[in-house]
PDB file of N, CA and C in Angstrom:
ATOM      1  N   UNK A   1      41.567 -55.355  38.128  1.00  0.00           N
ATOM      2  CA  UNK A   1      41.954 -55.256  39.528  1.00  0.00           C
ATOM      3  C   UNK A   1      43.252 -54.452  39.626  1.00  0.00           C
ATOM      4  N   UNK A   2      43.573 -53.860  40.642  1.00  0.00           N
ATOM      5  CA  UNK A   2      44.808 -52.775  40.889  1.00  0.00           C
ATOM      6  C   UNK A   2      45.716 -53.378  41.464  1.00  0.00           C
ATOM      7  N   UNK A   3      46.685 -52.706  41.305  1.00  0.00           N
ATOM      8  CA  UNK A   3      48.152 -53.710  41.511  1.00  0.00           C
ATOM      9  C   UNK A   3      48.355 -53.183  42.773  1.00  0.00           C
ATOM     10  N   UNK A   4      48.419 -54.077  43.917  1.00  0.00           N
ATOM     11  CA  UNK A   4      48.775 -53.826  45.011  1.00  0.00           C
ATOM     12  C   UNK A   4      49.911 -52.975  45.640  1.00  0.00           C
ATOM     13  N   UNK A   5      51.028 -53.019  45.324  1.00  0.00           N
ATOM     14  CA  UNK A   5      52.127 -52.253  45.223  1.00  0.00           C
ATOM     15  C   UNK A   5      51.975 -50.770  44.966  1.00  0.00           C
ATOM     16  N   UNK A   6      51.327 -50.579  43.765  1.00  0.00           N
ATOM     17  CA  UNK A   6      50.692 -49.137  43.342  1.00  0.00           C
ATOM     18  C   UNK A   6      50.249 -48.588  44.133  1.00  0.00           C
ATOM     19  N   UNK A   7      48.523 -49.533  44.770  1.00  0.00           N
ATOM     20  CA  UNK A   7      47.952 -48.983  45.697  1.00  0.00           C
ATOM     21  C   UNK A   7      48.984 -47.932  47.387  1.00  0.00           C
ATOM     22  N   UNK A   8      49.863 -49.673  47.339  1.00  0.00           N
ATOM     23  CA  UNK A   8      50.355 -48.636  48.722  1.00  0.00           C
ATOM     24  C   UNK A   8      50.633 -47.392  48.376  1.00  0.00           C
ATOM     25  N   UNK A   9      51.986 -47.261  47.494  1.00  0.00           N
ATOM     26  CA  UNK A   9      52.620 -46.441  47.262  1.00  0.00           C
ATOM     27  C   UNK A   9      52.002 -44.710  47.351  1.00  0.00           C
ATOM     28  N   UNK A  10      50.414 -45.307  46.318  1.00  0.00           N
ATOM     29  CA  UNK A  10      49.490 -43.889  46.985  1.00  0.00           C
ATOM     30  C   UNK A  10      48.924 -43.724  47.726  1.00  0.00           C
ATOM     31  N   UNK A  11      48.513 -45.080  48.700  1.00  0.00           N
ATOM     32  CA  UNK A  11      47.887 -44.949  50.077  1.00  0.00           C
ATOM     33  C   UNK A  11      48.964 -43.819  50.664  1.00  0.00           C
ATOM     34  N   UNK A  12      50.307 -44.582  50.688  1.00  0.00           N
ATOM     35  CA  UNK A  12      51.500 -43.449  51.366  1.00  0.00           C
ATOM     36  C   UNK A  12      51.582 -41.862  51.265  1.00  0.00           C
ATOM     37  N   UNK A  13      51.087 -41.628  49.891  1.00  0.00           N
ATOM     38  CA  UNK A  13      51.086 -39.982  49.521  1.00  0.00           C
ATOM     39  C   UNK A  13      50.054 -39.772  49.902  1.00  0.00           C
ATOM     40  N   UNK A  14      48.900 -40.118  49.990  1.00  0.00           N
ATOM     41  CA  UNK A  14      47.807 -39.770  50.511  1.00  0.00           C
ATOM     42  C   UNK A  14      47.861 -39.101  51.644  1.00  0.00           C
ATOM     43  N   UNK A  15      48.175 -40.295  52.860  1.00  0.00           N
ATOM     44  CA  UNK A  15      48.722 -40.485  54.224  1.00  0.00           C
ATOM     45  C   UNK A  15      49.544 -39.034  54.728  1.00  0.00           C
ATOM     46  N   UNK A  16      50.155 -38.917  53.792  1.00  0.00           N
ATOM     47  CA  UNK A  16      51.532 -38.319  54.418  1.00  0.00           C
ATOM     48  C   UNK A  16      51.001 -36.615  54.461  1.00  0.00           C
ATOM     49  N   UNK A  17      50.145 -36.215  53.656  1.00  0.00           N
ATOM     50  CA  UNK A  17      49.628 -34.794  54.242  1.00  0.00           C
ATOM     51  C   UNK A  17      48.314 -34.675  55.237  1.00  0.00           C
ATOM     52  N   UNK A  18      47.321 -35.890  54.964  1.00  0.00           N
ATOM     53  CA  UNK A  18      46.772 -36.216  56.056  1.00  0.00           C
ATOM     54  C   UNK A  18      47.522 -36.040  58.012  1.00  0.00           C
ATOM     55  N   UNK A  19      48.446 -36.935  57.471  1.00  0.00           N
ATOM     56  CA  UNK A  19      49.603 -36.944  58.973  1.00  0.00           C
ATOM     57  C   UNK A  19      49.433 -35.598  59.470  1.00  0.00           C
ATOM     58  N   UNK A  20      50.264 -34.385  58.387  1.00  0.00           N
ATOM     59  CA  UNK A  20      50.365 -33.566  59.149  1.00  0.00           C
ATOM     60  C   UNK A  20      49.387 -32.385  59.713  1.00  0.00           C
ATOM     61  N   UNK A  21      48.296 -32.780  59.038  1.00  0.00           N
ATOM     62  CA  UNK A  21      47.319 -32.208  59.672  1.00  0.00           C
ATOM     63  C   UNK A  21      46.915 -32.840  60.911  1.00  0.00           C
ATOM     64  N   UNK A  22      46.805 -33.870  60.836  1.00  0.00           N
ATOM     65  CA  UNK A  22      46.371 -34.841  62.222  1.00  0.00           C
ATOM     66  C   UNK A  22      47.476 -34.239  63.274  1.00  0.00           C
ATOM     67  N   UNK A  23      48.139 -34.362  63.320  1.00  0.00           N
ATOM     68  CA  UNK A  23      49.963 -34.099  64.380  1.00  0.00           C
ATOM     69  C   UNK A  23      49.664 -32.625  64.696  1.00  0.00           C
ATOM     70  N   UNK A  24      49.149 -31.280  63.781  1.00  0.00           N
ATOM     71  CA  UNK A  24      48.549 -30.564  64.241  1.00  0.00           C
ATOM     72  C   UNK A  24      47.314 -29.948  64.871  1.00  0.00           C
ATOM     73  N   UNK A  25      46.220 -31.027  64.386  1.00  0.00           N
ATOM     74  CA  UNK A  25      45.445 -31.063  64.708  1.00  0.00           C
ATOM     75  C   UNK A  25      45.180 -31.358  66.539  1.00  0.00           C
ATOM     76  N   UNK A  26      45.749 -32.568  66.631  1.00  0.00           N
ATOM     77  CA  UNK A  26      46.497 -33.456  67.720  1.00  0.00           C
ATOM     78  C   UNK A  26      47.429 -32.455  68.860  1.00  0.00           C
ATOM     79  N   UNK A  27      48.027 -31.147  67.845  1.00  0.00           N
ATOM     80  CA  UNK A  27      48.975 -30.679  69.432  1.00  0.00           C
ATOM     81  C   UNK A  27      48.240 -29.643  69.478  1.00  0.00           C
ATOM     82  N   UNK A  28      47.024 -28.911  69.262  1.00  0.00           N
ATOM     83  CA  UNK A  28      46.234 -28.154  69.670  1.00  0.00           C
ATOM     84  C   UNK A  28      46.080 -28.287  71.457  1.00  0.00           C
ATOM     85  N   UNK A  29      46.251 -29.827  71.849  1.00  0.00           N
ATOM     86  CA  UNK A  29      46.377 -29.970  73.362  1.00  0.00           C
ATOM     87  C   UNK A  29      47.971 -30.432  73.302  1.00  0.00           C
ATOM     88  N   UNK A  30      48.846 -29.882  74.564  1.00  0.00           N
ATOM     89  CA  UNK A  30      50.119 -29.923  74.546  1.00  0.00           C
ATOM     90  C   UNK A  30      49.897 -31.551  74.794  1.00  0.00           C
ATOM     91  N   UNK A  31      50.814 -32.317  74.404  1.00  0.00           N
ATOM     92  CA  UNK A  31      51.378 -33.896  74.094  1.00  0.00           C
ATOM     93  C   UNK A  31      53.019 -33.799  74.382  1.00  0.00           C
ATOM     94  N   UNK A  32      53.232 -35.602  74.836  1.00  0.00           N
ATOM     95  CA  UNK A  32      54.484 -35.925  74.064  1.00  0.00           C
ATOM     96  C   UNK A  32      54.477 -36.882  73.452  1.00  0.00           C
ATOM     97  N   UNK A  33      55.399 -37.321  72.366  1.00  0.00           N
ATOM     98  CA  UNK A  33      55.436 -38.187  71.599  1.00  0.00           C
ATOM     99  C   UNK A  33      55.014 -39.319  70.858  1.00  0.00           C
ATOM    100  N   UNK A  34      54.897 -40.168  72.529  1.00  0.00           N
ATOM    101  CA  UNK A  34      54.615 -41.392  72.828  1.00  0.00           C
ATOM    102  C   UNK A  34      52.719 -41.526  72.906  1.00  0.00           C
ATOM    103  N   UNK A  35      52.136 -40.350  73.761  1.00  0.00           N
ATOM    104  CA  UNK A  35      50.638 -39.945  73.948  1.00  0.00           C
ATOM    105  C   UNK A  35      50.203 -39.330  72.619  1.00  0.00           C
ATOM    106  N   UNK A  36      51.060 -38.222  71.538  1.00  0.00           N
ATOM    107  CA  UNK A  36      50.780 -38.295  70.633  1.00  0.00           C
ATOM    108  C   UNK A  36      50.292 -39.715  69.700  1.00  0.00           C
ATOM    109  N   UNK A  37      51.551 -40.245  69.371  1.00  0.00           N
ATOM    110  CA  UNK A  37      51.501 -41.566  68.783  1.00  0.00           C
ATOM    111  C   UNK A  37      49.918 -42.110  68.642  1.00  0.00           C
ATOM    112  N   UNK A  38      49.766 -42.367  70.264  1.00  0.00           N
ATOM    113  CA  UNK A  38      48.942 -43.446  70.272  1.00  0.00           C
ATOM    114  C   UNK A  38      47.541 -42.546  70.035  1.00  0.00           C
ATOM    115  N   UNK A  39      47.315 -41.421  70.612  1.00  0.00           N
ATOM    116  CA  UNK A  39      46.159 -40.891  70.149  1.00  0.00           C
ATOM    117  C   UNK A  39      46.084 -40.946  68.696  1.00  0.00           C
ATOM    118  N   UNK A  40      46.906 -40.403  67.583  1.00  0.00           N
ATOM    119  CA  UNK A  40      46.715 -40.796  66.273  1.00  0.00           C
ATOM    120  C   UNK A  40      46.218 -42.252  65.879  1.00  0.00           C
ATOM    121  N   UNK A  41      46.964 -42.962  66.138  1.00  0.00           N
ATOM    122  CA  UNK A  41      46.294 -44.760  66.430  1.00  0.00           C
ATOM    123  C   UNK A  41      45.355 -45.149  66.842  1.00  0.00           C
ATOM    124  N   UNK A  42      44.931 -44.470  67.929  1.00  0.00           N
ATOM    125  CA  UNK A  42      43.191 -44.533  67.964  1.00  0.00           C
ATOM    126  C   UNK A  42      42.859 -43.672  66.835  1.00  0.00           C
ATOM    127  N   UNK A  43      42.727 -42.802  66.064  1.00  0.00           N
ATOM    128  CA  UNK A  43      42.075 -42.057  65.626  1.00  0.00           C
ATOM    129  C   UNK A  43      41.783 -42.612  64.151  1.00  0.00           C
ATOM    130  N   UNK A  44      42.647 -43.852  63.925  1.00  0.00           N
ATOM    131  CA  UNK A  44      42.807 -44.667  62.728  1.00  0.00           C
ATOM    132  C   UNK A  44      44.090 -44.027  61.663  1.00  0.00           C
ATOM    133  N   UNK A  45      44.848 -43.142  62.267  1.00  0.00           N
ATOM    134  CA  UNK A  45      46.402 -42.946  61.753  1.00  0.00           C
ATOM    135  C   UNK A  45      47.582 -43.466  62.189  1.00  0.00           C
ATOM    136  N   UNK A  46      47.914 -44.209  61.990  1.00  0.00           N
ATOM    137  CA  UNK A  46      49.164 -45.058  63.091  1.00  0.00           C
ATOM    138  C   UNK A  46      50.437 -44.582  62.424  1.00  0.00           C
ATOM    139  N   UNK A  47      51.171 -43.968  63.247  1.00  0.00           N
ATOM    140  CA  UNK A  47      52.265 -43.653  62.516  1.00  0.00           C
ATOM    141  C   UNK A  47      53.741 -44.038  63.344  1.00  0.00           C
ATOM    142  N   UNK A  48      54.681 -44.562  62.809  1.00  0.00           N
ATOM    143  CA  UNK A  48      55.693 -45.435  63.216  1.00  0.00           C
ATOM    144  C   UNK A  48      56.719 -43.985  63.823  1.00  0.00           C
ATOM    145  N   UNK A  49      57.177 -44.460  65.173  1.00  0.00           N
ATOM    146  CA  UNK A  49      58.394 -43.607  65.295  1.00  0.00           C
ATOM    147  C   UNK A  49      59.330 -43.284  64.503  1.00  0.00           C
ATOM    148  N   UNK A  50      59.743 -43.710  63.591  1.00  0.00           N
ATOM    149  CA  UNK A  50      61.058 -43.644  62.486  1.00  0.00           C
ATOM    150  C   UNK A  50      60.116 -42.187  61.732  1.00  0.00           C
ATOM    151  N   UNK A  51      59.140 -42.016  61.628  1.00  0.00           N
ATOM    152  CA  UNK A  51      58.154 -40.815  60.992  1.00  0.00           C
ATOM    153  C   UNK A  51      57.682 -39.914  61.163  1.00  0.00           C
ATOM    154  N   UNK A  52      57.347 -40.497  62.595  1.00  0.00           N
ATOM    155  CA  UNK A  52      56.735 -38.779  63.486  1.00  0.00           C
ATOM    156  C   UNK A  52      58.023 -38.278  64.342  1.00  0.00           C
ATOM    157  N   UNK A  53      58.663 -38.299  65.274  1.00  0.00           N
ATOM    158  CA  UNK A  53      59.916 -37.912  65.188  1.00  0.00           C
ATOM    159  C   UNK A  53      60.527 -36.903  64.312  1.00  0.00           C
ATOM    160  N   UNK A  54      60.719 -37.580  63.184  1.00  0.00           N
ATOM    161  CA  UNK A  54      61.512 -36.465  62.268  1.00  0.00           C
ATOM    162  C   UNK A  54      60.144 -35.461  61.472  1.00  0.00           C
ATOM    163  N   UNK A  55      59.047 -35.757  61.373  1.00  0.00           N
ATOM    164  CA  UNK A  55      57.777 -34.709  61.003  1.00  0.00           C
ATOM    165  C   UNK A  55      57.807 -33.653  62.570  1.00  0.00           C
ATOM    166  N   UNK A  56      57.727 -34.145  63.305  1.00  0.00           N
ATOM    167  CA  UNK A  56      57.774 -33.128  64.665  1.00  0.00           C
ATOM    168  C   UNK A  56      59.143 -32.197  64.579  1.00  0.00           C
ATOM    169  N   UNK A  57      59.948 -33.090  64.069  1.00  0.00           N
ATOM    170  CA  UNK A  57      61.330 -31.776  64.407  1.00  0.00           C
ATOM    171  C   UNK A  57      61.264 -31.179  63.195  1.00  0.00           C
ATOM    172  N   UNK A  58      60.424 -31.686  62.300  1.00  0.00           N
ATOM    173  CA  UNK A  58      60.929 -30.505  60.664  1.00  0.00           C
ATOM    174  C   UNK A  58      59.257 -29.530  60.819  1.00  0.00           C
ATOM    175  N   UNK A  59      58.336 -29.943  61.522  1.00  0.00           N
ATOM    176  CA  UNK A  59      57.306 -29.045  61.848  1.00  0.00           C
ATOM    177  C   UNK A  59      57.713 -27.916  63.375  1.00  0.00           C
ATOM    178  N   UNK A  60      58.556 -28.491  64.233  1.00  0.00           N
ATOM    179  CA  UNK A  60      58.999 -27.119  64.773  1.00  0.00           C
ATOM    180  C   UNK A  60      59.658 -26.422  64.214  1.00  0.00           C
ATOM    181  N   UNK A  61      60.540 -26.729  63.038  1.00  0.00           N
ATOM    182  CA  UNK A  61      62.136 -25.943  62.400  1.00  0.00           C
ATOM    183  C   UNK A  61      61.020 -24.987  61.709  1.00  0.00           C
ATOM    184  N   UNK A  62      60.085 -25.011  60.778  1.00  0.00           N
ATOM    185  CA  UNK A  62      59.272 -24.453  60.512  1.00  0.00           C
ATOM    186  C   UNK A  62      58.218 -23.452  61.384  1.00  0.00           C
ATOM    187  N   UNK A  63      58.327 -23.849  62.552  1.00  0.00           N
ATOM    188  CA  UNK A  63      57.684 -22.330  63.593  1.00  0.00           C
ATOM    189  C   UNK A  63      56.397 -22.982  64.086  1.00  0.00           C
ATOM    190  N   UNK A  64      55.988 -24.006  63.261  1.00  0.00           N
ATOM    191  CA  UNK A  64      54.436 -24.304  63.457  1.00  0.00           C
ATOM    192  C   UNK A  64      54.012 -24.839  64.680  1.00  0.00           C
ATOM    193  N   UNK A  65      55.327 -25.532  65.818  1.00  0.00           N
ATOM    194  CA  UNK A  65      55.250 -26.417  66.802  1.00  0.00           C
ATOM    195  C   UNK A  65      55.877 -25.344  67.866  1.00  0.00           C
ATOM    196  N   UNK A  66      56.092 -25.599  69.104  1.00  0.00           N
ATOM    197  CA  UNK A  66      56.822 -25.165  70.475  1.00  0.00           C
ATOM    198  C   UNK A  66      57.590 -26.877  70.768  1.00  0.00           C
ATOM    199  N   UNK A  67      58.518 -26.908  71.600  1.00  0.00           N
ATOM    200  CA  UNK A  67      58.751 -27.814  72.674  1.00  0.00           C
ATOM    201  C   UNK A  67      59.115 -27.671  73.540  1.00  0.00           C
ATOM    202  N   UNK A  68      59.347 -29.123  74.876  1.00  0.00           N
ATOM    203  CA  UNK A  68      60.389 -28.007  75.840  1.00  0.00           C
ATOM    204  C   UNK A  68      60.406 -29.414  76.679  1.00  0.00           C
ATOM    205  N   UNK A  69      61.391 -29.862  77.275  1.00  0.00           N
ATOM    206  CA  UNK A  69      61.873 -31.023  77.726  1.00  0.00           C
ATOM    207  C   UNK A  69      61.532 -30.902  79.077  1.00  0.00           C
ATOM    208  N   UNK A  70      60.829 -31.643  79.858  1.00  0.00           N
ATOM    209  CA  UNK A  70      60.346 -31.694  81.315  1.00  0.00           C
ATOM    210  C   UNK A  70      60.750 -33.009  81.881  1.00  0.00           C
ATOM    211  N   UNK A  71      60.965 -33.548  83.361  1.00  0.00           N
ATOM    212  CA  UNK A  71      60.914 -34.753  84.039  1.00  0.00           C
ATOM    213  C   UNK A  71      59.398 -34.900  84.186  1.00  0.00           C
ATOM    214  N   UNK A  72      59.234 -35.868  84.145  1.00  0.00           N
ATOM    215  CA  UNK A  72      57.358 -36.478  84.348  1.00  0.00           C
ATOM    216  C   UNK A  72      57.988 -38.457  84.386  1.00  0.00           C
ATOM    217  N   UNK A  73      56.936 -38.403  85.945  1.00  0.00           N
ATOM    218  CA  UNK A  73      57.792 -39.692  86.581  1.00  0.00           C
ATOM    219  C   UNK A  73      59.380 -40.641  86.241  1.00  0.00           C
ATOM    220  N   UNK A  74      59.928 -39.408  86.511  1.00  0.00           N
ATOM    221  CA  UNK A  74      61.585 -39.762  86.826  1.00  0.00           C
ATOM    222  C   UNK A  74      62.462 -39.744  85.376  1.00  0.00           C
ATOM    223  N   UNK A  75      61.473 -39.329  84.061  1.00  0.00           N
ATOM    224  CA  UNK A  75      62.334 -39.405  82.648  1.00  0.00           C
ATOM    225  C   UNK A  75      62.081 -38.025  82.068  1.00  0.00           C
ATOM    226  N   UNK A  76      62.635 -37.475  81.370  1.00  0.00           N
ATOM    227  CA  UNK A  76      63.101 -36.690  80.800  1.00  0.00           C
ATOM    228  C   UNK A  76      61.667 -36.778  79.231  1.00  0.00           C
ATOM    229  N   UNK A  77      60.925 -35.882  78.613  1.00  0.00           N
ATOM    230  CA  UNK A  77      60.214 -36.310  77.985  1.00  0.00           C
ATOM    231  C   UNK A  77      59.763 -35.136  77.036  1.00  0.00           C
ATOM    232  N   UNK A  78      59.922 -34.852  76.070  1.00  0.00           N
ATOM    233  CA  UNK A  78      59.676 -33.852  74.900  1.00  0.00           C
ATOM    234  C   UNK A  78      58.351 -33.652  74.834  1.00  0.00           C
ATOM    235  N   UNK A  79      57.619 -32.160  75.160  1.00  0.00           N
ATOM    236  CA  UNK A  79      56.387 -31.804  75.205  1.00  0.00           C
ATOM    237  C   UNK A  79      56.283 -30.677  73.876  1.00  0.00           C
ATOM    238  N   UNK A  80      55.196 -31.039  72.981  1.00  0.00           N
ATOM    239  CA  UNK A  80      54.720 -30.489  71.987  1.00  0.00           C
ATOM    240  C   UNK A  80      53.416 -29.807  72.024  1.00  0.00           C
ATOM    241  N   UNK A  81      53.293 -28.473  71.242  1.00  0.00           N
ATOM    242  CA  UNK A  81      52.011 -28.086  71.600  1.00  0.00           C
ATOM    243  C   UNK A  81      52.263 -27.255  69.904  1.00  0.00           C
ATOM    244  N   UNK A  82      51.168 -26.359  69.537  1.00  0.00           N
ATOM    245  CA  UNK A  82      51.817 -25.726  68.588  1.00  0.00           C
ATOM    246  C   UNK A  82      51.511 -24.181  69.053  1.00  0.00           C
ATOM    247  N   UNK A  83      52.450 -23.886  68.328  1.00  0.00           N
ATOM    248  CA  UNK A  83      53.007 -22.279  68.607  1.00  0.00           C
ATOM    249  C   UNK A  83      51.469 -21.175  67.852  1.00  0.00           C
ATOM    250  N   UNK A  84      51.343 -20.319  68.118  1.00  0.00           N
ATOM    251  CA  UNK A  84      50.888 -19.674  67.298  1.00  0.00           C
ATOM    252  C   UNK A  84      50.743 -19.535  65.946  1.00  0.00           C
ATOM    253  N   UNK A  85      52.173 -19.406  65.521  1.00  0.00           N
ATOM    254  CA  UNK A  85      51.769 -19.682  63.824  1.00  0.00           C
ATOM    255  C   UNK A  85      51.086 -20.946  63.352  1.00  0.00           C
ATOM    256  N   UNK A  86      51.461 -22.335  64.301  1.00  0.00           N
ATOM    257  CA  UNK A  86      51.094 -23.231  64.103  1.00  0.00           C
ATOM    258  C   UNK A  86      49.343 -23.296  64.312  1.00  0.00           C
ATOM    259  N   UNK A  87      49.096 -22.347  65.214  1.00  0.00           N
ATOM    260  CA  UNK A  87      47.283 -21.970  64.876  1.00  0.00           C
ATOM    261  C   UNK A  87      46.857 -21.381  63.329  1.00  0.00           C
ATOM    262  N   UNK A  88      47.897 -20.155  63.372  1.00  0.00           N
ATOM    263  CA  UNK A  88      47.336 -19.674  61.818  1.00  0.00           C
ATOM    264  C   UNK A  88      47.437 -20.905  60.640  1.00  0.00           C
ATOM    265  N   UNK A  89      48.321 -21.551  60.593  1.00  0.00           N
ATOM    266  CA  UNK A  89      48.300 -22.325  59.805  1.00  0.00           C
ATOM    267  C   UNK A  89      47.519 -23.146  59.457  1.00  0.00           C
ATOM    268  N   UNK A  90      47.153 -24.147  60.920  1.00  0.00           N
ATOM    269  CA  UNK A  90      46.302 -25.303  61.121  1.00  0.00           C
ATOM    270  C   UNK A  90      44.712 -24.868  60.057  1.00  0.00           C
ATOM    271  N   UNK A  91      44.322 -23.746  60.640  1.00  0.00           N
ATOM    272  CA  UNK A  91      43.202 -22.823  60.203  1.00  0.00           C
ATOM    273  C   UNK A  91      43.132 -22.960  58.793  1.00  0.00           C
ATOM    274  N   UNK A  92      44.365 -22.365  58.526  1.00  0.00           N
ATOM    275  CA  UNK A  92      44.459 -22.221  56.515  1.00  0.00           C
ATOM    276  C   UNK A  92      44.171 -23.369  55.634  1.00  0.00           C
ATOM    277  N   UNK A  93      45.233 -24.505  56.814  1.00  0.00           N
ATOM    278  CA  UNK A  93      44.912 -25.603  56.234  1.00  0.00           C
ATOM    279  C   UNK A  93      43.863 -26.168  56.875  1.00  0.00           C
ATOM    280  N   UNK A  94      42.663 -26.444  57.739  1.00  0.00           N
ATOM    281  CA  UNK A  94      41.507 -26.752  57.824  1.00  0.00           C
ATOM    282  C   UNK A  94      40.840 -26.079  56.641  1.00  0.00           C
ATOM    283  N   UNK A  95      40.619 -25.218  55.968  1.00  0.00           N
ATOM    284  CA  UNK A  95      39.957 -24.397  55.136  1.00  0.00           C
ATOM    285  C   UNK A  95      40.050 -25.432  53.508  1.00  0.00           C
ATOM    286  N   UNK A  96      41.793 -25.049  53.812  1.00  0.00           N
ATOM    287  CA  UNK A  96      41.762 -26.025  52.059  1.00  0.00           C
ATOM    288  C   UNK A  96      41.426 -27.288  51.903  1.00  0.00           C
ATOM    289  N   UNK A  97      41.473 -28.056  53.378  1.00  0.00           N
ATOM    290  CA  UNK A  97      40.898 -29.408  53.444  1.00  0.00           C
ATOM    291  C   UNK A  97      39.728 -29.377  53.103  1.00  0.00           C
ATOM    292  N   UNK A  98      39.045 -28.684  53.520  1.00  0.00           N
ATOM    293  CA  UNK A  98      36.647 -28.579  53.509  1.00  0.00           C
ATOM    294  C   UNK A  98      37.070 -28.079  51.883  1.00  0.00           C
ATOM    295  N   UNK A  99      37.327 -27.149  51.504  1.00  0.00           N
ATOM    296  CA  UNK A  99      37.319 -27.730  50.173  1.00  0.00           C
ATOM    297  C   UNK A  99      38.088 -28.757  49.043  1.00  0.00           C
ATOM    298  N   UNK A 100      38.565 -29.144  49.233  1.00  0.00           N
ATOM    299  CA  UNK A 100      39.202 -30.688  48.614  1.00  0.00           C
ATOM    300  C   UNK A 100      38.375 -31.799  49.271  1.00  0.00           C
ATOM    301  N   UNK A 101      38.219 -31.508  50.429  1.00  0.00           N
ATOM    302  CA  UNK A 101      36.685 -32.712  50.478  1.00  0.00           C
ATOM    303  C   UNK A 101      35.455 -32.417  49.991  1.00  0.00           C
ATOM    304  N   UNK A 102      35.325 -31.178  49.923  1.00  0.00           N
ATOM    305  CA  UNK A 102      34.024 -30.984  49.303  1.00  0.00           C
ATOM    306  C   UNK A 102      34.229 -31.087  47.690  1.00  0.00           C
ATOM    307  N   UNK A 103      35.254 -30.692  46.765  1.00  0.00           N
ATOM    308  CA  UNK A 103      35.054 -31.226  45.352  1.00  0.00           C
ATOM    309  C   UNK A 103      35.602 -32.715  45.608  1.00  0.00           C
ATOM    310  N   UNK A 104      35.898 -33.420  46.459  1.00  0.00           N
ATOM    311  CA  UNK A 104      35.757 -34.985  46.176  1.00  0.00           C
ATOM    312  C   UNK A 104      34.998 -35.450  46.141  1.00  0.00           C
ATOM    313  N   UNK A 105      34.003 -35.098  47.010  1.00  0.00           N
ATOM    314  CA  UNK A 105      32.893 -35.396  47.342  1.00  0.00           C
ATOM    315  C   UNK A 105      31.988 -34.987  45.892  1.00  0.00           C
ATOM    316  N   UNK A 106      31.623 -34.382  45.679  1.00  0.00           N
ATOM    317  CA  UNK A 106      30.923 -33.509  44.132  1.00  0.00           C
ATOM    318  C   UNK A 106      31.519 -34.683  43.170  1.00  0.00           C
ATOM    319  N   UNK A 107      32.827 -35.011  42.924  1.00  0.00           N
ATOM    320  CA  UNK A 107      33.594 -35.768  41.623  1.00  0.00           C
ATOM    321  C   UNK A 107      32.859 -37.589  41.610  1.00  0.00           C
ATOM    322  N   UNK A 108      32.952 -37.404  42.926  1.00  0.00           N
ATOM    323  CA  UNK A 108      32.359 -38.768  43.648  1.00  0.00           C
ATOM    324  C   UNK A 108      31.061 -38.950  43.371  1.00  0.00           C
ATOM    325  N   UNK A 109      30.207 -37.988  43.543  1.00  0.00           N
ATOM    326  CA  UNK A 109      28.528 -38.271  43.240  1.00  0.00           C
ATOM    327  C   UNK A 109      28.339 -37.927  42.276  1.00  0.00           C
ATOM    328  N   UNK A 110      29.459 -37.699  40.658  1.00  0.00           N
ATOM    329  CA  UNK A 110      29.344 -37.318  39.798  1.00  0.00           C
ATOM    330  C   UNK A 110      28.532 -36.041  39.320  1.00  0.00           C
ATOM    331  N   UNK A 111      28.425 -35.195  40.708  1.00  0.00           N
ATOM    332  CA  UNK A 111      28.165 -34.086  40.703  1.00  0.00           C
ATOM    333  C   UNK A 111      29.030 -32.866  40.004  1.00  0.00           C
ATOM    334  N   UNK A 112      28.458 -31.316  39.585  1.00  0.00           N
ATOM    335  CA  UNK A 112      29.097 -30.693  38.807  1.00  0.00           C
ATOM    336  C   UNK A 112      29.302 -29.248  39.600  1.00  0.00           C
ATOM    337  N   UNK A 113      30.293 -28.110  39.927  1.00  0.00           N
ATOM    338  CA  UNK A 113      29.724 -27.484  40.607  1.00  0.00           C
ATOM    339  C   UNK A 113      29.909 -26.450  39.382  1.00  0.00           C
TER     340      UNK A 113
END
């Protein structure tokens, strides 16, 4: 049996490039934060403010995101969408994903390619 502790630890690395595909995946329609959030949470990614927060500001510093601060019923509220490069990218990385699922998939059915 596997040591629980372990497990998280790589559930976490797992998770954590998953995320940022999801978060881009996700601002393909402009979002903020909070509507982000929870759409990931339905989607079966739940990710804690202390995490997405600082992934959103180190994915705009990188070019991949836009923002831009609007009032929407009486508060002040950070709107995300992604920028253009953040299309080329998303793309590149949709690509390397279909294949890393597809040789998991192959390793998994003890298939050979």
């Amino acid at each position: 049996m596997g040591d629980e502790a372990t497990f998280d630890k790589l559930r976490v690395e797992l998770r954590r490039g998953a995320l940022v595909m999801a978060v881009l995946l996700s601002l393909r329609t402009e979002r903020y934060g909070y509507t982000l959030r929870s759409d990931l949470e339905e989607a079966g990614l739940p990710i804690d403010e202390g995490a997405l927060y600082p992934l959103l500001r180190r994915l705009e510093s990188q070019g991949l995101l836009k923002s831009e601060w609007r009032e929407d019923a009486k508060r002040n509220k950070r709107y995300y969408r992604l920028s253009p490069e953040g299309e080329t990218m998303l793309a590149q990385l949709r690509d390397e994903w279909d294949g890393i699922s597809n040789s998991i998939t192959r390793l998994s059915s003890g298939g050979r390619s």
